[in-house]
N, C-alpha and C. Protein backbone atom coordinates (compact mmCIF):
# COMPACT_ATOMS: atom_id res chain seq x y z
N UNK A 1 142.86 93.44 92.84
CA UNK A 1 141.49 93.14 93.17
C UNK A 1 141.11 91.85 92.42
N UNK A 2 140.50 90.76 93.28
CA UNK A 2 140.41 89.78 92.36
C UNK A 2 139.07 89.90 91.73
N UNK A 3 138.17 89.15 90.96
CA UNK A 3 137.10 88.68 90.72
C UNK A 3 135.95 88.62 91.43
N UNK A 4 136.58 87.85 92.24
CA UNK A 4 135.67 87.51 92.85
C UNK A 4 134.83 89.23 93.87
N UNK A 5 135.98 89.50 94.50
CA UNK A 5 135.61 91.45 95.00
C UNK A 5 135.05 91.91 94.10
N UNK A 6 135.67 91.81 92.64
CA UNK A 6 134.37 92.61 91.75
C UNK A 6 133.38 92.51 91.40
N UNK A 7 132.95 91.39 91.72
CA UNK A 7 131.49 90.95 91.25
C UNK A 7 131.02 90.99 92.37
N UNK A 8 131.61 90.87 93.82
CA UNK A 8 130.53 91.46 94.75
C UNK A 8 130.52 93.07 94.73
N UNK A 9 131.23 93.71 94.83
CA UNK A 9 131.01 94.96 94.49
C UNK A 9 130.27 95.47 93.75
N UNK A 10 130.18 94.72 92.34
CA UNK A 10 129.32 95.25 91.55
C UNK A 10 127.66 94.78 91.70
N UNK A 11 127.60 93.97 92.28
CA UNK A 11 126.39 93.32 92.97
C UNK A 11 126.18 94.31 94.07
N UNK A 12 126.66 94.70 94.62
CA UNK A 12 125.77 95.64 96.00
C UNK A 12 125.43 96.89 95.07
N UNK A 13 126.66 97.45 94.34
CA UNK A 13 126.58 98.54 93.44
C UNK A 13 125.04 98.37 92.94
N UNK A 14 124.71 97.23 92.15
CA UNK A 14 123.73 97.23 91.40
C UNK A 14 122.22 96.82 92.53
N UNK A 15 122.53 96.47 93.75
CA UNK A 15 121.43 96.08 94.75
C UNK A 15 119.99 97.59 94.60
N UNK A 16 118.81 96.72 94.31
CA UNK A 16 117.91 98.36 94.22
C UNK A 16 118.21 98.78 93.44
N UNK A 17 119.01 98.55 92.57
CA UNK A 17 119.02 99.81 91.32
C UNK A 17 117.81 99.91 90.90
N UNK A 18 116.92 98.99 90.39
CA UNK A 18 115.71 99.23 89.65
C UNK A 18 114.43 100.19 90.30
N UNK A 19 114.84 99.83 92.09
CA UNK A 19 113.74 100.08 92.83
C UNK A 19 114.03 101.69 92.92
N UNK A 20 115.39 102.28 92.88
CA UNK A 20 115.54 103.97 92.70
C UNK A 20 115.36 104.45 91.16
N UNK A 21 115.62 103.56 90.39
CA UNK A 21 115.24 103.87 89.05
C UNK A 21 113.56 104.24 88.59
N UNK A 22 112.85 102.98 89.22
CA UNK A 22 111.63 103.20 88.94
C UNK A 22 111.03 103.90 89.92
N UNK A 23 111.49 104.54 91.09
CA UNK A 23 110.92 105.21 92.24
C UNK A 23 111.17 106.62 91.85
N UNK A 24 112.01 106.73 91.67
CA UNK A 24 112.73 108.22 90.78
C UNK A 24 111.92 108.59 89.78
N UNK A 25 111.56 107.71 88.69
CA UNK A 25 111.31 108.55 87.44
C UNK A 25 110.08 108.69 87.97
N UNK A 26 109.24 107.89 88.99
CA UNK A 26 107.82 108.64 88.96
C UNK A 26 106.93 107.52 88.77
N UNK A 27 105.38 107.27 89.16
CA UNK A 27 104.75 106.31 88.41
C UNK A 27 103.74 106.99 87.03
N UNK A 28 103.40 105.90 86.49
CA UNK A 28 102.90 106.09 84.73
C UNK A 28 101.13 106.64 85.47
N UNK A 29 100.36 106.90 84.50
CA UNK A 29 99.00 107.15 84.64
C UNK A 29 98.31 106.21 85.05
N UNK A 30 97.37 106.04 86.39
CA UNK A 30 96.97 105.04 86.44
C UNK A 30 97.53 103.89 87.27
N UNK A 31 99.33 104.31 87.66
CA UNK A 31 100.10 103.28 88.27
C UNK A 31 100.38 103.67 89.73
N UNK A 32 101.06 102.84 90.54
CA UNK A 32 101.86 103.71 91.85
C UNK A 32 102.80 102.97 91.75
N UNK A 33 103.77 103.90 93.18
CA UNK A 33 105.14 103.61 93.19
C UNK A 33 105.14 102.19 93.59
N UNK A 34 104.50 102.21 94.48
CA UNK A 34 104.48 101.19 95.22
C UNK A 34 105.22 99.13 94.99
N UNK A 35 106.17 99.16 95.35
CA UNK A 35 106.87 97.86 94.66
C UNK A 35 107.19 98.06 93.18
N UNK A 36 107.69 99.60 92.74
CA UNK A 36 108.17 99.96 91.70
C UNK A 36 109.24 98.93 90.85
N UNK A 37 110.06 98.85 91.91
CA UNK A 37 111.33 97.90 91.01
C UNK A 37 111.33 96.61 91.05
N UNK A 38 110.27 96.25 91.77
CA UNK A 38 110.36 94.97 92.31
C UNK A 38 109.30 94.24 91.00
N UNK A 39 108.13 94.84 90.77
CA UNK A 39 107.09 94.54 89.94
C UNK A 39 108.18 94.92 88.58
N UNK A 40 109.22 95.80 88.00
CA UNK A 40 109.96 96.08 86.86
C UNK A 40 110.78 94.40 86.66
N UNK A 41 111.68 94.38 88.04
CA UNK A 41 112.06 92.97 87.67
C UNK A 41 111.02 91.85 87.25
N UNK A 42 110.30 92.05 88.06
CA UNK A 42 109.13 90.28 87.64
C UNK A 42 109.14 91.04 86.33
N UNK A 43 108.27 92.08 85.66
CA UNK A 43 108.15 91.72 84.27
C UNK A 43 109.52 91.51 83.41
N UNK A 44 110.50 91.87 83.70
CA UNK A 44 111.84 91.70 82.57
C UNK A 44 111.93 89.78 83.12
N UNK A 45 112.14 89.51 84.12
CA UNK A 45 112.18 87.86 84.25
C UNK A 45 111.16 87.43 83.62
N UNK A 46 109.83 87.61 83.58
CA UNK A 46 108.64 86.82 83.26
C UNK A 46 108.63 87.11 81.74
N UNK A 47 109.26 88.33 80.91
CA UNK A 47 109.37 88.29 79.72
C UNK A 47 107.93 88.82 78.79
N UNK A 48 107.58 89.55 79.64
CA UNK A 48 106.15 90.22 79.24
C UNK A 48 106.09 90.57 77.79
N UNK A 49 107.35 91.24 77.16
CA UNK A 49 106.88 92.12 76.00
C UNK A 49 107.27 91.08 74.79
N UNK A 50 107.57 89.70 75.53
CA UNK A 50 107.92 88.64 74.29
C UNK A 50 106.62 88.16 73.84
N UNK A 51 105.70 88.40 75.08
CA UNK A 51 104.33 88.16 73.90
C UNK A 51 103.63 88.68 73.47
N UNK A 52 104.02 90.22 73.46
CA UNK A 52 102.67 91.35 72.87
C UNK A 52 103.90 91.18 71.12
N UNK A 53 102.70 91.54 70.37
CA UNK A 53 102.97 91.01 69.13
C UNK A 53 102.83 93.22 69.02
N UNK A 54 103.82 93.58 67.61
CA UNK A 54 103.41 95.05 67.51
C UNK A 54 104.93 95.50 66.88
N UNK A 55 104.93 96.47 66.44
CA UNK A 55 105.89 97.31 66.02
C UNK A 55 107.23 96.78 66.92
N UNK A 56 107.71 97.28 68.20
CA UNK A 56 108.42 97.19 69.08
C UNK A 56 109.14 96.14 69.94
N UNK A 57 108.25 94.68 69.45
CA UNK A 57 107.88 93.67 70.46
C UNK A 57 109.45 92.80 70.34
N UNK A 58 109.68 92.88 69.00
CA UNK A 58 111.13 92.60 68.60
C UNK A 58 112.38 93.15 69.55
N UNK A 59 112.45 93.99 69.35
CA UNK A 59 113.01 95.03 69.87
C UNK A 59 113.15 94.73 71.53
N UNK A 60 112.35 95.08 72.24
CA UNK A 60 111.81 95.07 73.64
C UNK A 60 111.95 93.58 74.24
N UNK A 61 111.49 92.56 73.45
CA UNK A 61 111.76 91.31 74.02
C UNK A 61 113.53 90.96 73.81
N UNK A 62 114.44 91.16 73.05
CA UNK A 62 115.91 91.45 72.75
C UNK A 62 116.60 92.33 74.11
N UNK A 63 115.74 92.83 74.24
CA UNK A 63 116.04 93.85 75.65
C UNK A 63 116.31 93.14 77.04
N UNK A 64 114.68 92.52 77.08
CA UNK A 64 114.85 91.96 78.44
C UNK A 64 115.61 90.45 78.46
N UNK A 65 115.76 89.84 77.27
CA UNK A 65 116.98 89.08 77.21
C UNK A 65 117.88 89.41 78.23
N UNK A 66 118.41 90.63 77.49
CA UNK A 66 119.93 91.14 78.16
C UNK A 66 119.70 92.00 79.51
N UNK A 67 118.87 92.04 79.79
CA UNK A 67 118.34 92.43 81.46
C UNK A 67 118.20 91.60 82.35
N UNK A 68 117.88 90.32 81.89
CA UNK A 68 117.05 88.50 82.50
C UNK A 68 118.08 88.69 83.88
N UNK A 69 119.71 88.42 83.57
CA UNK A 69 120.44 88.02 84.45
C UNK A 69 120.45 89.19 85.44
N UNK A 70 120.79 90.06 85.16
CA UNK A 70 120.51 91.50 86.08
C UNK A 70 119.59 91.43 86.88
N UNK A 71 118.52 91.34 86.62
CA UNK A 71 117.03 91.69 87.26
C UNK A 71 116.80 90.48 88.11
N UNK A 72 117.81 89.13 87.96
CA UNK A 72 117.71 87.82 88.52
C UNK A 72 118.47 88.54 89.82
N UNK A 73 119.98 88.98 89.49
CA UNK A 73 120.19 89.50 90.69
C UNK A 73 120.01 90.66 91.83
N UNK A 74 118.50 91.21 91.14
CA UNK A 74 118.53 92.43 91.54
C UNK A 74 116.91 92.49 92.11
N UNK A 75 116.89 91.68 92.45
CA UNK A 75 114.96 90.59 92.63
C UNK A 75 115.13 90.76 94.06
N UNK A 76 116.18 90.44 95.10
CA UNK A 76 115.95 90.56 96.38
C UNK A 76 116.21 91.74 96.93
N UNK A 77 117.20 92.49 96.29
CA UNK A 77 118.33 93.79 96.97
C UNK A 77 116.73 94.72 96.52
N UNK A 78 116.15 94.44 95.67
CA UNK A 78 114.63 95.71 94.92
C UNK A 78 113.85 95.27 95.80
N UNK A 79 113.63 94.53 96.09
CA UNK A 79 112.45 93.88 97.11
C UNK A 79 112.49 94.66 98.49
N UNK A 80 113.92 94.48 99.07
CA UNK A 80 114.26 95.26 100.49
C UNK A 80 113.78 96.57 100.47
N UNK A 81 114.69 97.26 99.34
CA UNK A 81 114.39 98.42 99.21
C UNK A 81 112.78 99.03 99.22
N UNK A 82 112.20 98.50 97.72
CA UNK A 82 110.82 98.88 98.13
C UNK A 82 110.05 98.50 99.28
N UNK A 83 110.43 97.66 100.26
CA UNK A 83 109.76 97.63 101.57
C UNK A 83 110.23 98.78 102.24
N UNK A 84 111.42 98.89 102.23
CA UNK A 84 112.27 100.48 103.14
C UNK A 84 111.47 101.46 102.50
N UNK A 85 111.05 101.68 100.89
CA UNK A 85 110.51 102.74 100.61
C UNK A 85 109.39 103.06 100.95
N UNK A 86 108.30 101.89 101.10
CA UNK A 86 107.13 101.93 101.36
C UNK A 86 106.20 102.92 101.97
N UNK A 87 106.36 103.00 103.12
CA UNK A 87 106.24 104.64 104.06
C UNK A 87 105.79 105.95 102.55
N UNK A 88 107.13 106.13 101.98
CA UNK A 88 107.16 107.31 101.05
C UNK A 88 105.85 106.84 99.80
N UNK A 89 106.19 106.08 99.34
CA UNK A 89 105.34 105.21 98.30
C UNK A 89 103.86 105.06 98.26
N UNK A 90 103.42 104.49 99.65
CA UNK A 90 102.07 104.40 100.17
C UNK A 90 101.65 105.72 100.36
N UNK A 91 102.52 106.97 101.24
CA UNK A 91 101.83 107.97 101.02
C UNK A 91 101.36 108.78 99.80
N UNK A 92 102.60 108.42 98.60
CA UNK A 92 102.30 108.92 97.70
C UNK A 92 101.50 108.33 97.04
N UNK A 93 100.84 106.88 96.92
CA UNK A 93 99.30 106.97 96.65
C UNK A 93 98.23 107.14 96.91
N UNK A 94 98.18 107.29 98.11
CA UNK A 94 97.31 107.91 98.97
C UNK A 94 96.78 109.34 98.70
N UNK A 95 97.67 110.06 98.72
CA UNK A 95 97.81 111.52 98.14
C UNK A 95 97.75 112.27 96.43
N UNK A 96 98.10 111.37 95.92
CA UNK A 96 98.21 111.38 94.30
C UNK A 96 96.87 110.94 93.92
N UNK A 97 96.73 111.89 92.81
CA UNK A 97 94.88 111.95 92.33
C UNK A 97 95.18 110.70 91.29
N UNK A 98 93.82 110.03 91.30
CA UNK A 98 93.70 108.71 90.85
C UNK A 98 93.07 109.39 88.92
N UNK A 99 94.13 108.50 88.06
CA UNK A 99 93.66 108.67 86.64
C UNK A 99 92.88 107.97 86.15
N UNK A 100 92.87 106.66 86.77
CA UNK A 100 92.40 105.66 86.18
C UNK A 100 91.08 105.70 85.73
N UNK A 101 90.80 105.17 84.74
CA UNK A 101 89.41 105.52 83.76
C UNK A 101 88.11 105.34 85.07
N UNK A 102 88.48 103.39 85.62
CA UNK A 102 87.63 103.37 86.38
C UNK A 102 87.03 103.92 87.85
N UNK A 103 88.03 105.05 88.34
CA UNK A 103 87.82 105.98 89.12
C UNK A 103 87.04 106.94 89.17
N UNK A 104 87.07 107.36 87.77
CA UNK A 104 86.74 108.67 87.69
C UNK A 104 84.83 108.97 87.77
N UNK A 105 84.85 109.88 87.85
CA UNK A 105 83.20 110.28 88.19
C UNK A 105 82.27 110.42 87.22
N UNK A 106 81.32 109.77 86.54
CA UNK A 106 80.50 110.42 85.61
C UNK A 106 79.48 111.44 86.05
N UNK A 107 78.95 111.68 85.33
CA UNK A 107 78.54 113.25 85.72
C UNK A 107 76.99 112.24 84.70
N UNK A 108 75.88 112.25 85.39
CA UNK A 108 74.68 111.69 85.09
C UNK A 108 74.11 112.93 83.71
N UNK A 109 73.66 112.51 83.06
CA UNK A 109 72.82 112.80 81.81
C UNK A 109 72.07 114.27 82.37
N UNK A 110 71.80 115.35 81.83
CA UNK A 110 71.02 116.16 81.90
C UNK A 110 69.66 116.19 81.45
N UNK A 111 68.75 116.59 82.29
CA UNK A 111 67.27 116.45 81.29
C UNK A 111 67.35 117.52 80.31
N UNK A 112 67.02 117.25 79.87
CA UNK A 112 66.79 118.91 78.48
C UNK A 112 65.41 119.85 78.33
């Protein structure tokens, strides 16, 4: 097998990975699936956690270093996918109760 077969192989292998990764585990409070892996790559390319300053930021920006090239090749194959997923995705925000602070209902003052 030369080289060159393995690196396409491992390129389709890795096509969408992010978009079943982040579609799989679920979205966070407040988030949807919706362009799950696709929005994961832009932040590891764009390098988000190199500018939050904090405990971790070290750490986390060292990370997406070593993700940069991955997520470079994995920007169009996540893209497809979350359009194929979309259907599932959209319904599930649609359907999924909204957390977000600014959603939620206040309940007006009582007279006393």
């Amino acid at each position: 097998m030369t080289l060159r077969t393995l690196l396409l192989l491992m390129a389709s292998v890795l096509g969408g990975c992010s978009s079943v990764l982040m579609t799989s585990d679920g979205a966070s409070p407040g988030d949807n699936l919706m362009y799950a892996g696709t929005r994961f790559n832009a932040k590891v390319i764009g390098q988000d956690s190199c500018e939050q300053s904090g405990y971790n930021a070290g750490y986390s920006c060292a990370y997406q270093q070593l993700l940069t090239p991955l997520c470079l090749i994995d920007f169009v194959p996540s893209l497809a996918l979350d359009t194929l997923l979309l259907p599932f995705t959209g319904l599930h925000a649609a359907i999924s109760p909204s957390e977000s602070p600014d959603k939620q209902q206040v309940e007006p003052p009582q007279p006393e």
